[in-house]
C-alpha atoms as a PDB file:
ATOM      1  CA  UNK A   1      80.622  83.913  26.097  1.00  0.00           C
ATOM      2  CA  UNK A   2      82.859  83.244  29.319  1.00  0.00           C
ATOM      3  CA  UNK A   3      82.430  86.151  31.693  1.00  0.00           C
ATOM      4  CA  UNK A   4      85.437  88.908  31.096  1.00  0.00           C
ATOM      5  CA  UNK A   5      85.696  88.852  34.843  1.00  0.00           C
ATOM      6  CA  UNK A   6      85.877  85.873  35.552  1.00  0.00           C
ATOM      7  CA  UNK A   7      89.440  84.367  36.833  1.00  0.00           C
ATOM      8  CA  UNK A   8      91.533  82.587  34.674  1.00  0.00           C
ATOM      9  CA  UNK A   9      91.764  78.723  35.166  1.00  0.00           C
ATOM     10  CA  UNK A  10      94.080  76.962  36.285  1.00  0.00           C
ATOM     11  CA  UNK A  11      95.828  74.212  33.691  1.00  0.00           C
ATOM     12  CA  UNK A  12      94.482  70.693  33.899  1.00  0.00           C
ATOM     13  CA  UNK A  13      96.563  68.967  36.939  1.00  0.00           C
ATOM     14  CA  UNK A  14      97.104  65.990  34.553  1.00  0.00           C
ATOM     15  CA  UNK A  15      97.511  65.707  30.405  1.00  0.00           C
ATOM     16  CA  UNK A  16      93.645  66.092  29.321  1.00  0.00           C
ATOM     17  CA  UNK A  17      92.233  62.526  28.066  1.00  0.00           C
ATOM     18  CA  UNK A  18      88.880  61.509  28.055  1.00  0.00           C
ATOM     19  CA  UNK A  19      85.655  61.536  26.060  1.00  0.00           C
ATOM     20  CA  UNK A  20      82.454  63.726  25.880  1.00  0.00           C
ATOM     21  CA  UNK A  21      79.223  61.778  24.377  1.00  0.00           C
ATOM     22  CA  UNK A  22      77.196  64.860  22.661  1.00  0.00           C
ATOM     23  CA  UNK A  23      73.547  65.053  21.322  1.00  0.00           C
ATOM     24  CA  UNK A  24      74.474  67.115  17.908  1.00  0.00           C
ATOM     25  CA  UNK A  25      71.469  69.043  17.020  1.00  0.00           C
ATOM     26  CA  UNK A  26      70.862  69.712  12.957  1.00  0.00           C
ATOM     27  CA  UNK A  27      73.108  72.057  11.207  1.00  0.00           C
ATOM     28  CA  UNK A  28      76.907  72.488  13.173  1.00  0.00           C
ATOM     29  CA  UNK A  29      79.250  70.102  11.808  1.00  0.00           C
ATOM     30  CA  UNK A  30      81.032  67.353  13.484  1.00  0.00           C
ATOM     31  CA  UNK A  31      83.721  68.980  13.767  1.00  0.00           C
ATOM     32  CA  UNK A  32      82.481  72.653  14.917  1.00  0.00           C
ATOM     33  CA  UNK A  33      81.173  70.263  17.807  1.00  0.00           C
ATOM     34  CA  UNK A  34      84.885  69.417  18.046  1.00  0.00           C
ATOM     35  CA  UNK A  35      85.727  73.080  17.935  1.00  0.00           C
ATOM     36  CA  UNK A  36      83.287  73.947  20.754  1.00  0.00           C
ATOM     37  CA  UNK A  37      84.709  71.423  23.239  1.00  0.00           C
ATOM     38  CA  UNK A  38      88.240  72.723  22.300  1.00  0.00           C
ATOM     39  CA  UNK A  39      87.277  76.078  23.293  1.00  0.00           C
ATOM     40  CA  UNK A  40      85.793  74.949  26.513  1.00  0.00           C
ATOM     41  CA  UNK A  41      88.727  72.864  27.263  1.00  0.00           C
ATOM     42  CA  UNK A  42      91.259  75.254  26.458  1.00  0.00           C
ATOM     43  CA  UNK A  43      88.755  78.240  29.092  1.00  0.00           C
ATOM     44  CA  UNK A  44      88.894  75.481  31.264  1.00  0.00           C
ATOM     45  CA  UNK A  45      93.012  75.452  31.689  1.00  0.00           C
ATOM     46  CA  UNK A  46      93.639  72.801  29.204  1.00  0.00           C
ATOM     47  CA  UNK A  47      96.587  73.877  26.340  1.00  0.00           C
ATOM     48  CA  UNK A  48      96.053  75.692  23.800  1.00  0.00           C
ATOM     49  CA  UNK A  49      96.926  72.973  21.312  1.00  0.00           C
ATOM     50  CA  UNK A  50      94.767  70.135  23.023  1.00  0.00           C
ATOM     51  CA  UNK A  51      93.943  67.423  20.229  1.00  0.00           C
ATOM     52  CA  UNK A  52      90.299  67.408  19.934  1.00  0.00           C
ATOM     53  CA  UNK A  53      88.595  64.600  17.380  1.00  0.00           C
ATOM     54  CA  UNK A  54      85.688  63.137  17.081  1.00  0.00           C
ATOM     55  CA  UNK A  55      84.367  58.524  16.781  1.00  0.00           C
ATOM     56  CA  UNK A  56      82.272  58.898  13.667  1.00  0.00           C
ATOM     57  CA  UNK A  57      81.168  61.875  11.425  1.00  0.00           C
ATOM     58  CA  UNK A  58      77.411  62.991  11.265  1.00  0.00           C
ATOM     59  CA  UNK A  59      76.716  64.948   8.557  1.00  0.00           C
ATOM     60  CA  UNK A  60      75.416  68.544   9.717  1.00  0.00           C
ATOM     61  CA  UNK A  61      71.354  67.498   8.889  1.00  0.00           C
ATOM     62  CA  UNK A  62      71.837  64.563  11.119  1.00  0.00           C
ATOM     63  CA  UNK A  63      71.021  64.068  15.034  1.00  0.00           C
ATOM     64  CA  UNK A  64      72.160  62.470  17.245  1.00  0.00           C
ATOM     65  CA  UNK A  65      75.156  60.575  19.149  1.00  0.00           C
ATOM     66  CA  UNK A  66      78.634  62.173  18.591  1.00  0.00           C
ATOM     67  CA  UNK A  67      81.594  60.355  20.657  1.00  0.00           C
ATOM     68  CA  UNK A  68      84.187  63.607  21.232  1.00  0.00           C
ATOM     69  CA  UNK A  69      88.101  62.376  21.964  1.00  0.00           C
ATOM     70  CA  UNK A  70      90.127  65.257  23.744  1.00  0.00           C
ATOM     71  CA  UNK A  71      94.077  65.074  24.387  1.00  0.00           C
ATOM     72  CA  UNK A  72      95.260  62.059  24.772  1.00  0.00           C
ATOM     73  CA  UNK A  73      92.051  59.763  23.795  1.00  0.00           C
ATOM     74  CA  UNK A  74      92.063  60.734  20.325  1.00  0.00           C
ATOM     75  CA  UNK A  75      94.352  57.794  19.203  1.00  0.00           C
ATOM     76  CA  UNK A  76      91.016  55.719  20.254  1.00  0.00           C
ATOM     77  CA  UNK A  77      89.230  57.211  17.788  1.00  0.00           C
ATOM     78  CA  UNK A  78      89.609  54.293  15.384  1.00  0.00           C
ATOM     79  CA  UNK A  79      88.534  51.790  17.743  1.00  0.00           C
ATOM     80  CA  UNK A  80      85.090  53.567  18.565  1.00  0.00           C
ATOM     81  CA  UNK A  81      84.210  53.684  14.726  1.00  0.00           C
ATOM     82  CA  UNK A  82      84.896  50.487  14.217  1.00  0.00           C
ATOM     83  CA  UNK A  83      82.262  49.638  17.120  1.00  0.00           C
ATOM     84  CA  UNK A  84      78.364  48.497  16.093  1.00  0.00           C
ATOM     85  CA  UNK A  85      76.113  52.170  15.030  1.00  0.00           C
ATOM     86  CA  UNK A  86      72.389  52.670  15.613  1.00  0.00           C
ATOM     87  CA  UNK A  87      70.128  55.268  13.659  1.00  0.00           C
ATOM     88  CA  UNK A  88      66.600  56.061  13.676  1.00  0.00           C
ATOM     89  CA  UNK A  89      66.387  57.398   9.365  1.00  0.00           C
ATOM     90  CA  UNK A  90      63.379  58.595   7.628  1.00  0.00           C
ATOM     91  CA  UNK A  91      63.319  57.880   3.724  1.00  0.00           C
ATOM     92  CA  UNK A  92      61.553  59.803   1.276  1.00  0.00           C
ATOM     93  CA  UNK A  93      60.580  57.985  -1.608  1.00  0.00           C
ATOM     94  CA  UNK A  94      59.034  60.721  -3.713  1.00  0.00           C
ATOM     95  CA  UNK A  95      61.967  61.987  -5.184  1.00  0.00           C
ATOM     96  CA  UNK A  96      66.251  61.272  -5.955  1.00  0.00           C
ATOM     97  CA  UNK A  97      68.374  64.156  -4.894  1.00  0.00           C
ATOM     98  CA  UNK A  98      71.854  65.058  -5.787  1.00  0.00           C
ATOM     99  CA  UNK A  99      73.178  64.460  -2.506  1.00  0.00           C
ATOM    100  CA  UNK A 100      71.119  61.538  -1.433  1.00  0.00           C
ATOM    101  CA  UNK A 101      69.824  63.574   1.259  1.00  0.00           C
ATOM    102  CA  UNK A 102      67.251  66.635   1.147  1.00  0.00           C
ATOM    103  CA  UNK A 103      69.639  69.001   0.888  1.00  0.00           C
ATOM    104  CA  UNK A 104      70.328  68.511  -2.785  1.00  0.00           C
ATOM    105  CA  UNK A 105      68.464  69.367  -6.146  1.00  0.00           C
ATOM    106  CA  UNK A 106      65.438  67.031  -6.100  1.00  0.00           C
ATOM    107  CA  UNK A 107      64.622  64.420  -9.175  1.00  0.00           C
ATOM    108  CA  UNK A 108      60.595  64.285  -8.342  1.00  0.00           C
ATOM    109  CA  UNK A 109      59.591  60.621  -9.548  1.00  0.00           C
ATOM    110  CA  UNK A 110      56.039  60.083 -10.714  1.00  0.00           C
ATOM    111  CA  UNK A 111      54.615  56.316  -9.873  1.00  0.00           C
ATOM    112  CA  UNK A 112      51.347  55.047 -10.286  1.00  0.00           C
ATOM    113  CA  UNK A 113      50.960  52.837  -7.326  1.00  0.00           C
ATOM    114  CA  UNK A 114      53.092  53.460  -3.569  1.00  0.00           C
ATOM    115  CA  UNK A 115      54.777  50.067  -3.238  1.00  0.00           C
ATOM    116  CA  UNK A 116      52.594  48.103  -0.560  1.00  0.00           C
ATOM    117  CA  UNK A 117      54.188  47.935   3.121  1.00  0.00           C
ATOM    118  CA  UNK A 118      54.917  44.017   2.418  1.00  0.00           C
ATOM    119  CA  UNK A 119      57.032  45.224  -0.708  1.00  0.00           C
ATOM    120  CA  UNK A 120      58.709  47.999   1.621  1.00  0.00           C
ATOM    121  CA  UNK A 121      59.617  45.148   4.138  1.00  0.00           C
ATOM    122  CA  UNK A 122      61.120  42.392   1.406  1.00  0.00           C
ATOM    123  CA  UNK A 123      63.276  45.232  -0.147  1.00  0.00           C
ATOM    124  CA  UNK A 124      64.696  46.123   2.934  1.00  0.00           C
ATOM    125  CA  UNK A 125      65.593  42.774   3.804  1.00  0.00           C
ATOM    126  CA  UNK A 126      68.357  42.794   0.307  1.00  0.00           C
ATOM    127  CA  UNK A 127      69.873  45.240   2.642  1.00  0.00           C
ATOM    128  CA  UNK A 128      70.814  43.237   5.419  1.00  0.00           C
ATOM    129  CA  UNK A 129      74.409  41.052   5.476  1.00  0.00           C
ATOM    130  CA  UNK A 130      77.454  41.753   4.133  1.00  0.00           C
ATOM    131  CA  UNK A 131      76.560  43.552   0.913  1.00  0.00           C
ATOM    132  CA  UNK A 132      78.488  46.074  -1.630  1.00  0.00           C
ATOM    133  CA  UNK A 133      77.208  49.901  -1.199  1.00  0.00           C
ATOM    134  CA  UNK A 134      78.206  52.664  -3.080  1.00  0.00           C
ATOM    135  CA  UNK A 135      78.623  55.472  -1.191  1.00  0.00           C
ATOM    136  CA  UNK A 136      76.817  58.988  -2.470  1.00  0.00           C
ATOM    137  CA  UNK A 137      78.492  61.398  -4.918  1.00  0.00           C
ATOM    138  CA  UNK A 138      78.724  64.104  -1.976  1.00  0.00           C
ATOM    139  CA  UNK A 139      80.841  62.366   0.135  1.00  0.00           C
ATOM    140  CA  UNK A 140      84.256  62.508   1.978  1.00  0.00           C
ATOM    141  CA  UNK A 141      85.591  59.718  -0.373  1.00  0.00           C
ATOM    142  CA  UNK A 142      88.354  60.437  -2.552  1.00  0.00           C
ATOM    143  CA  UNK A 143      88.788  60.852  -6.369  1.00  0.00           C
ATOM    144  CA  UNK A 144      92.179  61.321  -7.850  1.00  0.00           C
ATOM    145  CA  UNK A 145      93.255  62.883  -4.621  1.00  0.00           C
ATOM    146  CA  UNK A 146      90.213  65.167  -4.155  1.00  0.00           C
ATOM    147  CA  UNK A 147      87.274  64.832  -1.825  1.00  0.00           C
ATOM    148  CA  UNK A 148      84.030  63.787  -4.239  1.00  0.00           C
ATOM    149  CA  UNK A 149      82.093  66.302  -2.555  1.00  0.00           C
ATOM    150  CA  UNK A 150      84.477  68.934  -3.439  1.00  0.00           C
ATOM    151  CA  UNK A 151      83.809  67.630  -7.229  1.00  0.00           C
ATOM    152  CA  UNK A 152      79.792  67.238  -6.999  1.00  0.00           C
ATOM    153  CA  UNK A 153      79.873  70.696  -5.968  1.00  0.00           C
ATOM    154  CA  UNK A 154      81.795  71.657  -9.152  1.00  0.00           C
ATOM    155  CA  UNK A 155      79.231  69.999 -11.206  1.00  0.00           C
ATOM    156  CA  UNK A 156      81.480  66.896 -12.042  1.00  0.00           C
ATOM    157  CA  UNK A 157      80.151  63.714 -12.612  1.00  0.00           C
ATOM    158  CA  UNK A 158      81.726  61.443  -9.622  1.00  0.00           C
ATOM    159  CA  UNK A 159      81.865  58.272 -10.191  1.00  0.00           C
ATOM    160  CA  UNK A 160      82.478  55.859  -6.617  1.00  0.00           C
ATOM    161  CA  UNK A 161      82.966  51.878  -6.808  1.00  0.00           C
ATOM    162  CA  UNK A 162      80.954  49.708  -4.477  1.00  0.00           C
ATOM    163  CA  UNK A 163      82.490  48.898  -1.334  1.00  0.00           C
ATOM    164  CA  UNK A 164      81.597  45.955   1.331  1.00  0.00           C
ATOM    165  CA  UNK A 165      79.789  47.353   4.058  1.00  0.00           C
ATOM    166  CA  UNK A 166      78.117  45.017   6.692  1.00  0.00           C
ATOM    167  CA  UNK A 167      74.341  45.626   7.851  1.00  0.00           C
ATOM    168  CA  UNK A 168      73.194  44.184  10.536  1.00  0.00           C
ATOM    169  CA  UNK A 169      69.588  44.518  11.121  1.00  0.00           C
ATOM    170  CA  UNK A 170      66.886  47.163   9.101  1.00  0.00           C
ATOM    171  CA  UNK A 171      63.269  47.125  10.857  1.00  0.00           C
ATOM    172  CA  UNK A 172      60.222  49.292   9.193  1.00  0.00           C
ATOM    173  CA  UNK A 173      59.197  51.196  12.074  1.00  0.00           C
ATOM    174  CA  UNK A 174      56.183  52.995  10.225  1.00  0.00           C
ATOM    175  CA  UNK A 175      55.207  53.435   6.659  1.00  0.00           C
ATOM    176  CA  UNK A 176      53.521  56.211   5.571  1.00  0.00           C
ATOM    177  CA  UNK A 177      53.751  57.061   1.678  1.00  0.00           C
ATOM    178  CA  UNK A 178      56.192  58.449   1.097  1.00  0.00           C
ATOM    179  CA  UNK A 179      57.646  58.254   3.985  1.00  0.00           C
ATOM    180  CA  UNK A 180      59.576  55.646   5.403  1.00  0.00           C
ATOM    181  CA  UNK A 181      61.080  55.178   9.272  1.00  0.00           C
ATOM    182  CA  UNK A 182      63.659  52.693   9.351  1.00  0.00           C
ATOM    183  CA  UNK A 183      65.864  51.117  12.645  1.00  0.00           C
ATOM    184  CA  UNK A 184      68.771  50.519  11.118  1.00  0.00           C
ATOM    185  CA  UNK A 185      71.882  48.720  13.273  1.00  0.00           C
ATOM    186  CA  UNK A 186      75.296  48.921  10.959  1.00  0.00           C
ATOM    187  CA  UNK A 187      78.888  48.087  11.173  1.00  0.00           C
ATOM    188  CA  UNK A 188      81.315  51.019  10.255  1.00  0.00           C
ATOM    189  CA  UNK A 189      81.732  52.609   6.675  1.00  0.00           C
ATOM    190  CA  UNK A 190      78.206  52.560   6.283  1.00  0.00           C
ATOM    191  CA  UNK A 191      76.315  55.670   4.552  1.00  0.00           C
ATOM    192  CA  UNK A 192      72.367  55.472   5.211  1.00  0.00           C
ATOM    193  CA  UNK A 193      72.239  58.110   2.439  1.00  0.00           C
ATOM    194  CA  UNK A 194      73.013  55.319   0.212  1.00  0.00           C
ATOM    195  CA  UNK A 195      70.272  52.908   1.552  1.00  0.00           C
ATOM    196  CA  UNK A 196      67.892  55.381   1.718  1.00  0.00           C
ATOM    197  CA  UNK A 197      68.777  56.101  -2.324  1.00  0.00           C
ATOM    198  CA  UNK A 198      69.391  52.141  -3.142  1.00  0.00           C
ATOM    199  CA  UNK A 199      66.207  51.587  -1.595  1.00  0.00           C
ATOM    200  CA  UNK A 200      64.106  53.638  -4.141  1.00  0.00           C
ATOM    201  CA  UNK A 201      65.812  51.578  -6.634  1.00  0.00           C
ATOM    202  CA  UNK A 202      64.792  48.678  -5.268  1.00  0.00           C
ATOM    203  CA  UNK A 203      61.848  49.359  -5.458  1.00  0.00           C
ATOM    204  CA  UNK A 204      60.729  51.793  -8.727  1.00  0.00           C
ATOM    205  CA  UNK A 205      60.312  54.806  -6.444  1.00  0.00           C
ATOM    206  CA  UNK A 206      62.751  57.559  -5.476  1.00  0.00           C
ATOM    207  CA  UNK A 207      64.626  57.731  -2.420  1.00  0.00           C
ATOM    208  CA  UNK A 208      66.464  60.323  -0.497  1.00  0.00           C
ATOM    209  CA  UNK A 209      67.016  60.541   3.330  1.00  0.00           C
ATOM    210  CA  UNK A 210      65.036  63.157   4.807  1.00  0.00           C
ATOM    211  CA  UNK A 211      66.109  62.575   8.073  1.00  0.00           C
ATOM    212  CA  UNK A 212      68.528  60.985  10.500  1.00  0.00           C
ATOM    213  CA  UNK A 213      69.886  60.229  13.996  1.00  0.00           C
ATOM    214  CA  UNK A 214      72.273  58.015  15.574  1.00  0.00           C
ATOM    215  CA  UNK A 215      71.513  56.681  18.631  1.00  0.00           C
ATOM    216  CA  UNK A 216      74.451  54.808  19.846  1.00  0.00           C
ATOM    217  CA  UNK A 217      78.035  53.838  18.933  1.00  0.00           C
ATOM    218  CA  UNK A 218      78.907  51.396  20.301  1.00  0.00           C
ATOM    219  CA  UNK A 219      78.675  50.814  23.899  1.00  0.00           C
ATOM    220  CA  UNK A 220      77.526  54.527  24.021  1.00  0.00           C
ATOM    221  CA  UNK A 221      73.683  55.654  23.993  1.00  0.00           C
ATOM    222  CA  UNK A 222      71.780  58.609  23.545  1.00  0.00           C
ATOM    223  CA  UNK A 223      70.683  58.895  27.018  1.00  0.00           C
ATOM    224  CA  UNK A 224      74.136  59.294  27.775  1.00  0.00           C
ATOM    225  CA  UNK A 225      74.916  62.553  25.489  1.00  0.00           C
ATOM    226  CA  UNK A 226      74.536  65.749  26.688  1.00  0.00           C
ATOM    227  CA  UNK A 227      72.322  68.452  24.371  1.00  0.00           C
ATOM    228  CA  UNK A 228      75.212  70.712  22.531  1.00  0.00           C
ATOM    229  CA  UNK A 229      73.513  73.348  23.998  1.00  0.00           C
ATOM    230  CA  UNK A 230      74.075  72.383  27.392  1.00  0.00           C
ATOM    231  CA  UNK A 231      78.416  71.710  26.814  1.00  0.00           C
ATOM    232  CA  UNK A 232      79.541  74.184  29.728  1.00  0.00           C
ATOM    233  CA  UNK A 233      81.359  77.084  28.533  1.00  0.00           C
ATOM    234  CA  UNK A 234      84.396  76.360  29.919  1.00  0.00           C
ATOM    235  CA  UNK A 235      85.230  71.945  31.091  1.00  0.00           C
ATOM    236  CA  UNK A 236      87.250  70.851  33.262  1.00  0.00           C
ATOM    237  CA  UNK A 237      88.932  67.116  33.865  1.00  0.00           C
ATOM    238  CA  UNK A 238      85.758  65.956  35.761  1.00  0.00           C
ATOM    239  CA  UNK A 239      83.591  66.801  32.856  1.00  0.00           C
ATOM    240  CA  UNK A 240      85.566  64.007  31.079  1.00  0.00           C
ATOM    241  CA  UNK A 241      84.644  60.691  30.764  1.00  0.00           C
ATOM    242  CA  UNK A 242      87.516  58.480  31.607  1.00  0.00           C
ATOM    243  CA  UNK A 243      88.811  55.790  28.369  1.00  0.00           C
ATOM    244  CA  UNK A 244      89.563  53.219  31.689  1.00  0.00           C
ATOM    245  CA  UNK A 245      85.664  53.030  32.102  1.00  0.00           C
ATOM    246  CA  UNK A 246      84.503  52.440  29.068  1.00  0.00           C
ATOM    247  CA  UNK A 247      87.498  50.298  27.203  1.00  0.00           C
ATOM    248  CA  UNK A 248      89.659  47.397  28.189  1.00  0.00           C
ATOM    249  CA  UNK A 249      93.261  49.123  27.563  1.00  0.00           C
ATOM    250  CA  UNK A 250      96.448  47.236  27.214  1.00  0.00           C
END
């Protein structure tokens, strides 16, 4: 909590805009990460009604690289999704979930033989292009005006149409049944809940993500996020990364 003795701040000398690259850990949202860095801003001098958004939702199991937009950045926002993503996924192919992930009711599925790592590496590569993905039942897509997730979690059955999404590399980076650990690089759009369930499909197995994190958008990278843990309690304008250094404005 900010110290109750402290002075208040001064406001920002200049309309806040820049960006904050963040290492989410499991469990807060995207957008309580969104919420924190409002709250620092705003301890920090900034207005109380500072625009705060973020390049790119992770889901709250997932890791990883979140690009935060504050004040007058957030119109940008569009422009980082659309940029190249990187994520380090683990599938498990024991079992379908409801969700696609492990947070949902597990389907166990009972094979006789674990695919061979060959067989692992050939599916994979049906994955890669331009293809059509559905995206998972518990999802921010909409149905008749309503968020699907909101439905799944009604016990509706959701029903979502394929959509082109574009792949652009998947490499096995271990195989151990039934776990695999997969380097995927993907355009925007693109739910690795759905390959990790499409991929059990492919192959007569099940197949849920167990675990996920994104390692860059873009031009960002990891090593450039600081831990959620370590976002000062209150920022100020030099905490901000600056759009001009990172983006070729108009």
């Amino acid at each position: 909590m900010l110290d109750p003795d402290s002075k208040p701040q001064p406001p920002f000398p200049e309309p806040v805009r820049g960006l904050l690259v963040i290492d989410k850990p499991e469990g807060p949202s995207s957008m309580h990460v969104c919420a924190r860095v409002r709250s620092a801003l705003r301890r920090g001098g900034a207005p109380k009604r500072v625009k705060v958004g973020h390049g790119g939702t992770l889901d709250p199991l997932a890791t990883g690289l979140l690009v935060v937009l504050c004040g007058k950045a957030t119109p940008l926002c569009n422009r980082i999704m659309a940029g190249e993503k990187r994520y380090e996924a683990k599938v498990d192919l024991s079992a379908f979930t409801t969700s696609d992930d492990r947070e949902g009711e597990r389907t166990e599925v009972a094979i006789q033989q674990p695919p061979t790592e060959a067989r692992v590496v050939d599916a994979l590569a049906d994955f890669v292009g331009n293809i059509m993905q559905r995206p998972p039942a518990y999802s921010a897509m909409k149905v008749g005006g309503r968020r699907a997730y909101a439905l799944a979690r009604q016990g509706k059955e959701v029903q979502l149409e394929p959509r082109p999404v574009t792949i652009h590399s998947i490499e096995l980076a271990s195989y151990n049944w039934p776990f695999v650990d997969l380097d995927i690089r993907s355009g925007k759009g693109v739910y690795i809940r759905s390959i990790a369930r499409d991929l059990g499909i492919a192959l007569g197995t099940g197949g849920s993500l167990a675990a996920l994190r994104r390692t860059a958008v873009g031009r960002f990278d990891i090593d450039q996020a600081i831990p959620l843990n370590d976002l000062p309690v209150m920022l100020s304008p030099s905490d901000l990364l600056p759009v001009e250094a990172v983006f070729d404005e108009d």
